[in-house]
N, C-alpha and C. Protein backbone atom coordinates (compact mmCIF):
# COMPACT_ATOMS: atom_id res chain seq x y z
N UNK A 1 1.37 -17.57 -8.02
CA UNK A 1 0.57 -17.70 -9.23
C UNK A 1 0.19 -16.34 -9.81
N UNK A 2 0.03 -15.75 -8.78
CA UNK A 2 -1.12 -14.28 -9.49
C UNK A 2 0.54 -13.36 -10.00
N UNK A 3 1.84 -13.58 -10.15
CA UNK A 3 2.99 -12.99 -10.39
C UNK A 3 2.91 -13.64 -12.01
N UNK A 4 2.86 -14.39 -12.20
CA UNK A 4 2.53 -15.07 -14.08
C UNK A 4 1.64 -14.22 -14.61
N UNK A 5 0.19 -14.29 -13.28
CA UNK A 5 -0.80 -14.18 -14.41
C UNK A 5 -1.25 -12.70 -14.99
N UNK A 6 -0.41 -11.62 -14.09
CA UNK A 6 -0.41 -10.45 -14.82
C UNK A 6 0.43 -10.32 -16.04
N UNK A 7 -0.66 -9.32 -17.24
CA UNK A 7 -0.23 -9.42 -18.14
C UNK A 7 0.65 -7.87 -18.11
N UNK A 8 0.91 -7.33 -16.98
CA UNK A 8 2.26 -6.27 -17.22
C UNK A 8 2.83 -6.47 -15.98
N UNK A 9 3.60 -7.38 -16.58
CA UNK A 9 4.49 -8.03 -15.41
C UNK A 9 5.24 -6.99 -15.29
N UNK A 10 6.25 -6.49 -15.73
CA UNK A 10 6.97 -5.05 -14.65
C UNK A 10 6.55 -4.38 -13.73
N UNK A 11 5.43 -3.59 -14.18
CA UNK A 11 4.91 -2.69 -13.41
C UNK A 11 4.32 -3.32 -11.86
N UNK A 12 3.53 -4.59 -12.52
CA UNK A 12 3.12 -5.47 -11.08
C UNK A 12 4.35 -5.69 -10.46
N UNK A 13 5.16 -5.86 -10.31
CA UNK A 13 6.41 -6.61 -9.55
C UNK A 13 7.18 -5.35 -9.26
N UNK A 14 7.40 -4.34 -9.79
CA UNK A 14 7.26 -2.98 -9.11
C UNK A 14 6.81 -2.65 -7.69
N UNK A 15 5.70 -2.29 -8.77
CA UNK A 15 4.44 -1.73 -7.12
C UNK A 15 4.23 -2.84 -6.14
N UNK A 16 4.03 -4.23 -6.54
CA UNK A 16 4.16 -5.09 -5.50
C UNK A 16 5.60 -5.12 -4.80
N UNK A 17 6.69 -4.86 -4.63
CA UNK A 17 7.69 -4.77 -3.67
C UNK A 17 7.80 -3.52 -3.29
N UNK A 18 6.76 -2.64 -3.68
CA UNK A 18 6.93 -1.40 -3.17
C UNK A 18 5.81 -1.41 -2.15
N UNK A 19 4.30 -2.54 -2.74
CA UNK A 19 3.68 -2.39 -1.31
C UNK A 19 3.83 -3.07 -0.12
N UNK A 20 4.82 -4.23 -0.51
CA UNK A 20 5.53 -5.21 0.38
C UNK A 20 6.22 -4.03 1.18
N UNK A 21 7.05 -3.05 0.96
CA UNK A 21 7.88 -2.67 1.64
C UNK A 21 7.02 -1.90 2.78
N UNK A 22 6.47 -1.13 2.18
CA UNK A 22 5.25 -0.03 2.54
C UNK A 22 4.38 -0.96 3.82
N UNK A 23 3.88 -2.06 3.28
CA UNK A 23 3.43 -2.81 4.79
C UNK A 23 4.02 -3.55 5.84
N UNK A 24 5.55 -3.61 5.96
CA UNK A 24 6.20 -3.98 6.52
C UNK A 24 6.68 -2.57 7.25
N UNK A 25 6.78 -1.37 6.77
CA UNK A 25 7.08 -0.38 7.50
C UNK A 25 5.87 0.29 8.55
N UNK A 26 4.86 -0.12 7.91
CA UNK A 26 3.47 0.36 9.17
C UNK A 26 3.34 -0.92 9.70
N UNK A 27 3.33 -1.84 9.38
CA UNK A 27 3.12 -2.68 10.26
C UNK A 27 4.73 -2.93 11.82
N UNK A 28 5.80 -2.51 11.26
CA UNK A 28 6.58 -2.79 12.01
C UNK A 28 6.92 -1.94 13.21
N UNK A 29 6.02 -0.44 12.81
CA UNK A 29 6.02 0.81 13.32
C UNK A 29 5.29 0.84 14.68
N UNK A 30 4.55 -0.51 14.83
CA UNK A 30 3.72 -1.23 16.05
C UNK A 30 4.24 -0.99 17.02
N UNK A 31 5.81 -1.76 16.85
CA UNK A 31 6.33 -2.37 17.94
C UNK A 31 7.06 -0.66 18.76
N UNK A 32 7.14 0.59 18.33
CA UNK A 32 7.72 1.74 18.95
C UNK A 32 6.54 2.15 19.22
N UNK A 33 5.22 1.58 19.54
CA UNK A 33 3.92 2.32 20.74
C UNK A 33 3.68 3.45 19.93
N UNK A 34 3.60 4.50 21.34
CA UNK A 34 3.25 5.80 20.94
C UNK A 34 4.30 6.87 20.01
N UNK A 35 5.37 6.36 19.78
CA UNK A 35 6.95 6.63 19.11
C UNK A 35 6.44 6.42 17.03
N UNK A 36 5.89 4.87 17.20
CA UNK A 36 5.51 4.90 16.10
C UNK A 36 3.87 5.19 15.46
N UNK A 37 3.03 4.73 16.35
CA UNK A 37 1.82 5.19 15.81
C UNK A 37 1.29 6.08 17.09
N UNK A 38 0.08 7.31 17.07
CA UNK A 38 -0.47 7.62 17.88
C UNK A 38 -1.57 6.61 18.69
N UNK A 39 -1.97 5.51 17.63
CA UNK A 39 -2.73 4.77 18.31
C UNK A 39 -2.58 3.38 17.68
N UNK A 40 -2.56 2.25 18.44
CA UNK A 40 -2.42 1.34 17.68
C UNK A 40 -3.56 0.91 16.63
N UNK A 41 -3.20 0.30 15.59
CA UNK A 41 -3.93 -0.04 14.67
C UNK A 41 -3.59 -1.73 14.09
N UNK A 42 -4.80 -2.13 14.21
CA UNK A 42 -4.77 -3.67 13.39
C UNK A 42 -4.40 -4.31 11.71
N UNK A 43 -3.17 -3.81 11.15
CA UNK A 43 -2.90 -4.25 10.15
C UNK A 43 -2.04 -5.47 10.49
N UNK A 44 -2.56 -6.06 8.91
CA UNK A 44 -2.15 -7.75 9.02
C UNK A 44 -1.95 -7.64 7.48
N UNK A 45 -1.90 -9.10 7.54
CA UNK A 45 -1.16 -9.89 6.01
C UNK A 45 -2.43 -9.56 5.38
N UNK A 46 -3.55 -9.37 5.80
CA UNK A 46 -5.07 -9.42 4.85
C UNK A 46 -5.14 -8.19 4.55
N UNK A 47 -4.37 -7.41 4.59
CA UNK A 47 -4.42 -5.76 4.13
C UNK A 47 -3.44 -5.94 2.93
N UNK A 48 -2.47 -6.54 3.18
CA UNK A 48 -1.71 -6.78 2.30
C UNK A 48 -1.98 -7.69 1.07
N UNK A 49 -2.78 -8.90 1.54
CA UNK A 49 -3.61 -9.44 0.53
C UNK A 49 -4.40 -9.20 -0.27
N UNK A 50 -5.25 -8.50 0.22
CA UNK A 50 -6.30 -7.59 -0.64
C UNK A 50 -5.82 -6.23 -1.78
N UNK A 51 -4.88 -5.78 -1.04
CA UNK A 51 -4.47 -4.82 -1.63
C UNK A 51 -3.42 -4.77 -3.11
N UNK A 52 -2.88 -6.75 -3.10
CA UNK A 52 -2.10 -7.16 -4.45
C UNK A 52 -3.29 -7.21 -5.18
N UNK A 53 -4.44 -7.80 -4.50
CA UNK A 53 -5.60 -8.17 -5.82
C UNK A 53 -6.21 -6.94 -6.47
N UNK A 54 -6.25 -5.96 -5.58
CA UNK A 54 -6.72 -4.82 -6.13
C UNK A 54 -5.68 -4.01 -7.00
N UNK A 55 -4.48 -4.21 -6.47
CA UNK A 55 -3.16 -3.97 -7.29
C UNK A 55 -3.50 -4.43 -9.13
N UNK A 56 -3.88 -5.67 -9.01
CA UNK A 56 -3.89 -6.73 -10.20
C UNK A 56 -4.76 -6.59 -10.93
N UNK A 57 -5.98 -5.78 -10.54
CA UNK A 57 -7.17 -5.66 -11.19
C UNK A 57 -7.43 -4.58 -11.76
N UNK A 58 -6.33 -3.52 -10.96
CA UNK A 58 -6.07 -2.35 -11.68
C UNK A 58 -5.52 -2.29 -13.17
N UNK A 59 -4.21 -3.30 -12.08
CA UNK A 59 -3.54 -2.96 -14.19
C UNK A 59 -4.03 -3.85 -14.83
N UNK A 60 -4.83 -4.52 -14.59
CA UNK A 60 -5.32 -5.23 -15.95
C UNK A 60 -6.55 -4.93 -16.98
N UNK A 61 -7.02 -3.44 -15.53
CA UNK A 61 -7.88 -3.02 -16.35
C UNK A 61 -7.86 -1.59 -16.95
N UNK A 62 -6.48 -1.44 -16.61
CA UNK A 62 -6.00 0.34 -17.08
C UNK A 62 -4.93 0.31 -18.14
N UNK A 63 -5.00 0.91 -19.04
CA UNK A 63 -3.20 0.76 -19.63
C UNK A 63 -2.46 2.07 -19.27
N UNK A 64 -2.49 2.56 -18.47
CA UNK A 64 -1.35 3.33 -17.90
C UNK A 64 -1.83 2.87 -16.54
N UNK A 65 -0.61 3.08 -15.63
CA UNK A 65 -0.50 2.79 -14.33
C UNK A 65 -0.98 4.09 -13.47
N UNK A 66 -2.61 4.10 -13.03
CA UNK A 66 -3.32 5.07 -12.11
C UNK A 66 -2.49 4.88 -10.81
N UNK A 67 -1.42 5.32 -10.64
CA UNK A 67 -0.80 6.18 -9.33
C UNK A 67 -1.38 6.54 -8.14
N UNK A 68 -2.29 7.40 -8.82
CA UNK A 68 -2.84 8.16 -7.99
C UNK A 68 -3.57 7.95 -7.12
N UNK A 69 -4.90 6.78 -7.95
CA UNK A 69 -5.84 5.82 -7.76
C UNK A 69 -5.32 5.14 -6.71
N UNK A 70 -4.70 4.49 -7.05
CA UNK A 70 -3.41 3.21 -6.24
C UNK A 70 -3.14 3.91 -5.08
N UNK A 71 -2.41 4.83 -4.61
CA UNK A 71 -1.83 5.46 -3.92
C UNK A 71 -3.41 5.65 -2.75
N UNK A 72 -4.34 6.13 -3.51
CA UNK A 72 -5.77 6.93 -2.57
C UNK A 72 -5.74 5.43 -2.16
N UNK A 73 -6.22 4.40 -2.67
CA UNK A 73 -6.70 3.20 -2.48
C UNK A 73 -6.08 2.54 -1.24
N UNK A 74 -4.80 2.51 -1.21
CA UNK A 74 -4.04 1.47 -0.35
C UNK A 74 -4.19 2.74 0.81
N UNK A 75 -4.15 4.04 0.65
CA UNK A 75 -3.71 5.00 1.89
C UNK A 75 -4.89 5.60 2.80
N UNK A 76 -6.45 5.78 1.76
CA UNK A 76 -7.23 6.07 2.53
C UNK A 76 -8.10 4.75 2.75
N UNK A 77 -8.21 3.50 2.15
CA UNK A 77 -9.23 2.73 2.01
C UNK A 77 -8.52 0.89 2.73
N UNK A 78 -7.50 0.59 1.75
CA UNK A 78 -7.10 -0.57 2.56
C UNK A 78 -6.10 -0.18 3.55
N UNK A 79 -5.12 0.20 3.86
CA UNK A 79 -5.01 0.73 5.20
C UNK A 79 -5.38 1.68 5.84
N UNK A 80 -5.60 3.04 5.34
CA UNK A 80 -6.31 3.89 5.88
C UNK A 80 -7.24 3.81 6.65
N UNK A 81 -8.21 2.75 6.19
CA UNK A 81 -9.45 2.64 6.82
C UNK A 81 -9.74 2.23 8.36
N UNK A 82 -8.36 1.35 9.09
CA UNK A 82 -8.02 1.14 10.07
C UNK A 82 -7.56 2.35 10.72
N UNK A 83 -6.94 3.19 10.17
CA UNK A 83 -6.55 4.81 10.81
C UNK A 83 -7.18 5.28 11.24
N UNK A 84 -7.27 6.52 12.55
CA UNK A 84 -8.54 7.37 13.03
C UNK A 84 -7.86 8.75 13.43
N UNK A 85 -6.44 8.28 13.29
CA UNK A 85 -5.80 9.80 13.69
C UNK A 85 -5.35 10.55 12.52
N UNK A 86 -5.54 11.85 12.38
CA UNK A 86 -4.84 12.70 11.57
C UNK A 86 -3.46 12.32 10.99
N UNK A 87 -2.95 12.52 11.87
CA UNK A 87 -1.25 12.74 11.83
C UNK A 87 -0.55 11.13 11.49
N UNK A 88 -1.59 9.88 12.03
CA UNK A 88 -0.93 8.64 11.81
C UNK A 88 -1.32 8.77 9.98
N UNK A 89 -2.72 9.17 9.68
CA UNK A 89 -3.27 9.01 8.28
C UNK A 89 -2.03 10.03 7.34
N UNK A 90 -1.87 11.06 8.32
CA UNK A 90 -0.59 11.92 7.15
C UNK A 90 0.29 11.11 7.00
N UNK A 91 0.78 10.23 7.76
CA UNK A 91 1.85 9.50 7.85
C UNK A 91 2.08 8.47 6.63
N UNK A 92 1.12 8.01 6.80
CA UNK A 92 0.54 7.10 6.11
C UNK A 92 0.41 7.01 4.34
N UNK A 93 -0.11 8.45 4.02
CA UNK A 93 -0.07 9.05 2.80
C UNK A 93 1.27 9.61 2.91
N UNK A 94 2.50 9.67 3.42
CA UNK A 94 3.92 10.17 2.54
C UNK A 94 4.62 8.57 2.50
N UNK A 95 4.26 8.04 3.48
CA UNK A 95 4.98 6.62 2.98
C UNK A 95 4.80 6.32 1.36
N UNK A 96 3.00 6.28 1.36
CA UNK A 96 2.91 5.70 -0.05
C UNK A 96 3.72 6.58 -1.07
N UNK A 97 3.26 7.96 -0.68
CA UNK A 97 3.88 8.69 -1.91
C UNK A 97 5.54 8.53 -2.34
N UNK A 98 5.87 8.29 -1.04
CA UNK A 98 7.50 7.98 -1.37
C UNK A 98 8.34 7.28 -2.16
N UNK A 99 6.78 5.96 -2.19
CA UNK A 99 7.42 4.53 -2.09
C UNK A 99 6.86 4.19 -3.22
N UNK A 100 5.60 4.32 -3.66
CA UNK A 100 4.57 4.49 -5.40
C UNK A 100 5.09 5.52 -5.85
N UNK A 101 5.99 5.80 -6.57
CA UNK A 101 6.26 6.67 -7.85
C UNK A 101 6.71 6.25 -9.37
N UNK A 102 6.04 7.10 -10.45
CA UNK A 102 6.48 6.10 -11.70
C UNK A 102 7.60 6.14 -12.20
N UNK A 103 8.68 6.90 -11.38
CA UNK A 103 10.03 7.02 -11.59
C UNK A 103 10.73 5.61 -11.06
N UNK A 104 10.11 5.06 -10.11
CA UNK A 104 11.05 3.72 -9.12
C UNK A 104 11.19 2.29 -9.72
């Protein structure tokens, strides 16, 4: 439903398979222990949930697409916030940057 009801459907369907991808790569990063994270961390589908609505509320309330915003949001706040290590949180912030750009 919430894929209709944005009114800039590109950009949402964008960044949403870009944060689909993005939480399937930390979340899958679980299963290699200390290989993939320094410490384990509890991300789920509700990080991912929260983070389309906040996705949705952005652009509906910005007319250019805040990047940047987006990017701080999902990296220090909805997943981040589960983070406690340095180096997992650096990690964390090049995924997004890789994966949120307004070139993709």
């Amino acid at each position: 439903d919430i894929l209709d009801q944005c009114s800039r459907e590109q950009e949402f369907k964008t960044i949403l398979f870009s944060l689909c991808y993005f939480h399937a790569c930390v979340a899958e990063r679980r299963k290699f222990g200390p290989q993939g994270w320094n410490r384990k961390y509890p991300f789920n589908t509700g990080d991912l949930t929260i983070s389309v609505n906040v996705l949705y509320n952005y652009l509906e309330a910005n007319s250019q697409v805040p990047w940047e915003d987006l990017r701080y949001l999902f990296g220090e706040i909805m997943y981040g916030g589960h983070i406690t290590d340095d180096w997992d949180r650096r990690l964390c912030r090049t995924y997004l940057e890789e994966y949120m750009q307004p070139n993709q």
